[in-house]
Protein backbone atom coordinates (compact mmCIF):
# COMPACT_ATOMS: atom_id res chain seq x y z
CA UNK A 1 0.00 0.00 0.00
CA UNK A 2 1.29 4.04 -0.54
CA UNK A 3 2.13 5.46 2.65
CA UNK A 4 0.10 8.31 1.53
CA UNK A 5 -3.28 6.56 1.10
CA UNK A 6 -1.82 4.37 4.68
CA UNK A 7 -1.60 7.51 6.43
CA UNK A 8 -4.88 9.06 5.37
CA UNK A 9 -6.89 6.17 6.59
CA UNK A 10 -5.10 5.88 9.99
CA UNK A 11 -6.30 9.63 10.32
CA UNK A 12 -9.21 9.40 8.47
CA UNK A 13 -11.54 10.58 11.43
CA UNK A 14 -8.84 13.45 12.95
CA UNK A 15 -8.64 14.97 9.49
CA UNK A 16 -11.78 17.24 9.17
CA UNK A 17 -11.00 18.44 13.14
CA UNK A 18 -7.22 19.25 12.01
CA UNK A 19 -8.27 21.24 8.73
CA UNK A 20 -11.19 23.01 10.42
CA UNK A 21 -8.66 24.43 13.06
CA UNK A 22 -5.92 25.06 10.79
CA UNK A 23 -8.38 26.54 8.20
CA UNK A 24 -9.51 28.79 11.73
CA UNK A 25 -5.78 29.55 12.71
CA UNK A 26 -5.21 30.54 9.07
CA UNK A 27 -7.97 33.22 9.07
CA UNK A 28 -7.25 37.02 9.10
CA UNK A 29 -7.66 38.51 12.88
CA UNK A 30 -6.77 35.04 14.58
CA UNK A 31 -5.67 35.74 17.95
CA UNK A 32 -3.27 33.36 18.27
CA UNK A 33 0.19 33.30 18.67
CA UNK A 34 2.65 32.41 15.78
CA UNK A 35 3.86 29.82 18.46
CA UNK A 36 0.59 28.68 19.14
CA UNK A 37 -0.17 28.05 15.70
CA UNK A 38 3.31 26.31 14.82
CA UNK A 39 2.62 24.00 17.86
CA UNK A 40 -0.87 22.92 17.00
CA UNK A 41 0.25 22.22 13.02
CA UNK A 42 3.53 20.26 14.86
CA UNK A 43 1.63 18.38 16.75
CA UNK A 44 -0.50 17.03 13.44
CA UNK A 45 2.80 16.53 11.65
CA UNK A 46 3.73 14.71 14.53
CA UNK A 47 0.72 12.15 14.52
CA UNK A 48 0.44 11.82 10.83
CA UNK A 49 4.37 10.61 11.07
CA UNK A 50 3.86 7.72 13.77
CA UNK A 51 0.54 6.85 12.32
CA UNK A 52 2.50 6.71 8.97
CA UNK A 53 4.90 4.71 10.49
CA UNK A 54 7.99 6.98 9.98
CA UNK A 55 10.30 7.49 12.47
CA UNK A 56 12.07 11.50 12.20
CA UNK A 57 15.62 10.86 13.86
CA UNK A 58 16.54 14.56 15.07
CA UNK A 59 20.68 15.76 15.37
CA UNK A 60 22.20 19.31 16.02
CA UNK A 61 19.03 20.67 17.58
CA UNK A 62 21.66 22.97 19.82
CA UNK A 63 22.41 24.32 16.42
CA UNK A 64 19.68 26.43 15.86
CA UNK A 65 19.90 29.79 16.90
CA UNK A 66 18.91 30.68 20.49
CA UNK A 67 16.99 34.24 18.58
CA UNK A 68 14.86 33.85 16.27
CA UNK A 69 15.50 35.40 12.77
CA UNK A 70 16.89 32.76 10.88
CA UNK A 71 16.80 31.26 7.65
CA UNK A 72 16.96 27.01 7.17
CA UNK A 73 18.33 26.02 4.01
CA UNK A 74 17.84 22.19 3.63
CA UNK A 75 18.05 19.76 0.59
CA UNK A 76 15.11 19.10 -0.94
CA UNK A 77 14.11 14.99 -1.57
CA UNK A 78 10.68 14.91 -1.89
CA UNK A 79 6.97 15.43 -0.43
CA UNK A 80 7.75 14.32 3.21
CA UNK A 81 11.18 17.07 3.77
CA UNK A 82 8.65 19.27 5.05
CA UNK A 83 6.81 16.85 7.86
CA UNK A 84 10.59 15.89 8.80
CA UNK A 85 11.53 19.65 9.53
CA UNK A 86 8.17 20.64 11.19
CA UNK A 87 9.03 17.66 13.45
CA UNK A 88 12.44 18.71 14.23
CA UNK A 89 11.99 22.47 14.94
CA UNK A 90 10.56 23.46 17.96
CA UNK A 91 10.93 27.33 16.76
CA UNK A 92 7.49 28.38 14.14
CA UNK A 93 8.63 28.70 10.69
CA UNK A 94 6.91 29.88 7.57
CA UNK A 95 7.18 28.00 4.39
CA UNK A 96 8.42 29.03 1.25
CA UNK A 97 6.78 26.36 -1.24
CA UNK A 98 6.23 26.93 -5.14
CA UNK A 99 3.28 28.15 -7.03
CA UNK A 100 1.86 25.07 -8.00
CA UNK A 101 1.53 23.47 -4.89
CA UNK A 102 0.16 26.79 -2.89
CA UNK A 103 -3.19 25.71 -3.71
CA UNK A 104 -3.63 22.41 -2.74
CA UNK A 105 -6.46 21.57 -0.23
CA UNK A 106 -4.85 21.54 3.45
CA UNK A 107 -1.30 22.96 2.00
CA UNK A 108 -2.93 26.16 1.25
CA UNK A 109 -4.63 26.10 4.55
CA UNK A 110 -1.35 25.35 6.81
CA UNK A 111 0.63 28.07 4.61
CA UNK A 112 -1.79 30.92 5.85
CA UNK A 113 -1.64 30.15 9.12
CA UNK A 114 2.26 29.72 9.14
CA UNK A 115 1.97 33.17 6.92
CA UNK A 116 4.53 31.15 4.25
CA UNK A 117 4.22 32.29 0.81
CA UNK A 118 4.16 31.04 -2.52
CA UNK A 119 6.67 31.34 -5.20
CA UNK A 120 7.12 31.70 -8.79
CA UNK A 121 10.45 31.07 -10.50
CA UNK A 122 9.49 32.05 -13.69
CA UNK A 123 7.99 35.89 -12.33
CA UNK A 124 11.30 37.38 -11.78
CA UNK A 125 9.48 40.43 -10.11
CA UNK A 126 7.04 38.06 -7.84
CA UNK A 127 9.89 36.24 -6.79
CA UNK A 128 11.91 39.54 -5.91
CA UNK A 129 8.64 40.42 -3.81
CA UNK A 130 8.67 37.51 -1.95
CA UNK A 131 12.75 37.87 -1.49
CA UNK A 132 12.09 41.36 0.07
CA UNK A 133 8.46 40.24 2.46
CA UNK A 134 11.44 37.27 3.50
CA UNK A 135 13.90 40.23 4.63
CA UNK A 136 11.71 42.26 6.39
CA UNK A 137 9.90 39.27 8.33
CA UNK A 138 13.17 37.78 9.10
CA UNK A 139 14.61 41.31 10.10
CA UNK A 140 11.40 41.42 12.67
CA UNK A 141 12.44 37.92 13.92
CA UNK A 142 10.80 35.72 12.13
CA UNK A 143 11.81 32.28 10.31
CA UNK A 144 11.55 30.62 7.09
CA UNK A 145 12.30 27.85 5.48
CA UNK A 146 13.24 27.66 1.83
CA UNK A 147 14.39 25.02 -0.39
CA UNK A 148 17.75 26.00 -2.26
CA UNK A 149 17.70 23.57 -5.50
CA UNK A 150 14.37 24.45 -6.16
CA UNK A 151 12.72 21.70 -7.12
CA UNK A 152 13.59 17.51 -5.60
CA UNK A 153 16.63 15.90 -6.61
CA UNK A 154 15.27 12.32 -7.98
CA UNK A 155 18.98 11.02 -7.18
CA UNK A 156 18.14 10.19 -3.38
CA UNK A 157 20.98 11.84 -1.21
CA UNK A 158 22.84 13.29 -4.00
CA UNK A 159 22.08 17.17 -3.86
CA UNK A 160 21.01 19.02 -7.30
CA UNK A 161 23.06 22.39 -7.62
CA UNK A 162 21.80 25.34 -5.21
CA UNK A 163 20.08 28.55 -6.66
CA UNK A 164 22.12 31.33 -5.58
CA UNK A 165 19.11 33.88 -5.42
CA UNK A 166 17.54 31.50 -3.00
CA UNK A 167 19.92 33.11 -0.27
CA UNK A 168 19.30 36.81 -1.44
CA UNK A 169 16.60 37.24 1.87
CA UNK A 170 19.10 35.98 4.03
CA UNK A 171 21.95 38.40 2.70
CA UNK A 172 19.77 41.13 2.95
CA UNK A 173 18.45 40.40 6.29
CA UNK A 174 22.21 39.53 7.40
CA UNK A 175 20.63 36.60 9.58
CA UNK A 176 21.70 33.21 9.98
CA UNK A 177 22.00 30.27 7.58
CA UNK A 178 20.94 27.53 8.76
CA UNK A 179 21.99 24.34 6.53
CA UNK A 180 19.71 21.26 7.16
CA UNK A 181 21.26 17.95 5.78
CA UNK A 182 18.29 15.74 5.28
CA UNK A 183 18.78 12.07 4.93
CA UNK A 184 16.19 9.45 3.15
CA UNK A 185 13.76 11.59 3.35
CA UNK A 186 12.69 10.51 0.17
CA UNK A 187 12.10 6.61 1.21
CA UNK A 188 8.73 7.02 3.10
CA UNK A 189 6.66 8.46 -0.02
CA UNK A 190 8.84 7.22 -2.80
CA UNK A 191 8.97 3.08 -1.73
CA UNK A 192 5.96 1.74 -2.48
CA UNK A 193 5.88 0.42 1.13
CA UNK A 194 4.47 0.90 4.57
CA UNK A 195 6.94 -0.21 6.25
CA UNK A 196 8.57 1.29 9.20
CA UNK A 197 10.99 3.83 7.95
CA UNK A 198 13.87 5.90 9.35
CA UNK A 199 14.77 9.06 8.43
CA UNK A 200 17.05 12.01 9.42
CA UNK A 201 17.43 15.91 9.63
CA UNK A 202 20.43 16.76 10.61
CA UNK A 203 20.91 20.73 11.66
CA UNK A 204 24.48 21.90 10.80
CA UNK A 205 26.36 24.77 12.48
CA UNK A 206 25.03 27.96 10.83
CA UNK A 207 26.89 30.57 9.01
CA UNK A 208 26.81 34.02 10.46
CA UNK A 209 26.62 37.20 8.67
CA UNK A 210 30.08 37.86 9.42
CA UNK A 211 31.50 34.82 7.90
CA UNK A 212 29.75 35.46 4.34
CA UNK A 213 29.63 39.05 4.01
CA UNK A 214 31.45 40.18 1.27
CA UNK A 215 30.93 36.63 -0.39
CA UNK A 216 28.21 36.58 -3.93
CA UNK A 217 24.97 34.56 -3.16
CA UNK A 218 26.44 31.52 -5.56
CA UNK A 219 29.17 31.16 -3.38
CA UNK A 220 27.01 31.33 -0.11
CA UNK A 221 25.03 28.78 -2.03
CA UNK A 222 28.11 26.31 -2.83
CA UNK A 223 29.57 26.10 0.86
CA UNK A 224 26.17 25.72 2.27
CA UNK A 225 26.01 22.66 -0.60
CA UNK A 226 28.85 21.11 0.16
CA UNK A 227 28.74 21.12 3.81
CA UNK A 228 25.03 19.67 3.19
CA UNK A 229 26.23 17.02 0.80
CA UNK A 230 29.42 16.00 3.18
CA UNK A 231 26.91 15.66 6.34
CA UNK A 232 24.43 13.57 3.90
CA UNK A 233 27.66 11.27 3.03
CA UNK A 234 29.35 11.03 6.42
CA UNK A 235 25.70 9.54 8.10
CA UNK A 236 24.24 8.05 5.14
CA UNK A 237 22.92 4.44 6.29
């Protein structure tokens, strides 16, 4: 059986209370905290995971920044990256996710109420809106994450290239990078299988402002690759 289908029917009954609250915490004037809202969402991504029979293996939580206005910059494997990170990360995050999956029945819902955004590679001048909303949210203390190669490698743990304008909202913010190494996190949606499956996220030591000013946003976007890729091949397995 897909994990997919396995994991709606395990939640089949919890599903129309989770989207009716998300679709609530999602609404404009909800009174809720961004923290609030994170940890109700976590705590779904958290179910559907066991339930799904996945088990998110967490290293280098002391990593992330104590303050929050930070950037996480992880590989991108497949469908299930994000459910791994939302897991992992105790600090609220809003999503960066492309255009064509922004309206997709619960996706759009948990976006607005994480206040993500939606983005479209091929609009140069939406995409250099959404660079500068990143900036000024992250330069108020908030945190995103975005996914660097842009789309999913289909080579498992071997990393596409990474988008240099991906990092421009971190530059201009002069916040942290945050690399996330994620390991097999294309196994639980991508093996026909349900299975119990392992998978990692691994936060790396970020780079700080002062160790990549000066440096072009390709370069930023080749160390954070590398170190990425060398964490993925150190722990593989």
């Amino acid at each position: 059986m897909n994990r997919i289908a396995y994991m709606v029917l395990r939640n089949f009954f919890r599903a129309p209370i989770w989207f009716y609250h998300i679709w609530k915490l999602g609404r404009s004037g909800d009174t809720h905290t961004e923290q609030q809202r994170y940890d109700y969402i976590r705590n779904v991504v958290k179910t559907v995971n066991r339930t799904g029979r996945v088990e998110v293996e967490v290293h280098g939580i002391q990593n992330l920044p104590e303050k929050n206005g930070f950037i996480l910059f992880p590989n991108h494997q497949g469908l299930f990256d994000v459910l791994a990170i939302m897991e992992s990360c105790p600090n609220p995050l809003g999503i960066v996710v492309k255009k064509e999956a922004s309206n997709i029945i619960l996706i759009k819902q948990v976006i607005a109420a994480m206040h993500g955004m939606s983005i479209d590679r091929q609009d140069v001048k939406a995409s250099l809106k959404v660079i500068t909303k990143m900036t000024e949210d992250v330069k108020q203390g908030r945190n995103y994450v975005i996914f660097a190669e842009g789309t999913r490698s289909r080579e498992g743990n071997n990393l596409l290239s990474f988008k240099g304008g991906t990092f421009k909202s971190a530059v201009n913010a002069r916040c942290p990078i945050v690399p996330v190494a994620l390991i097999d996190c294309f196994k639980p949606f991508d093996v026909n299988s349900i299975k119990k499956q392992k998978v990692q996220v691994r936060f790396l030591e970020p780079l700080q402002p002062e160790q990549y000013v000066g440096l072009r946003t390709i370069q930023i976007a080749d160390i954070v690759h590398d170190k990425i890729q060398q964490e993925i091949n150190e722990n593989m397995g």
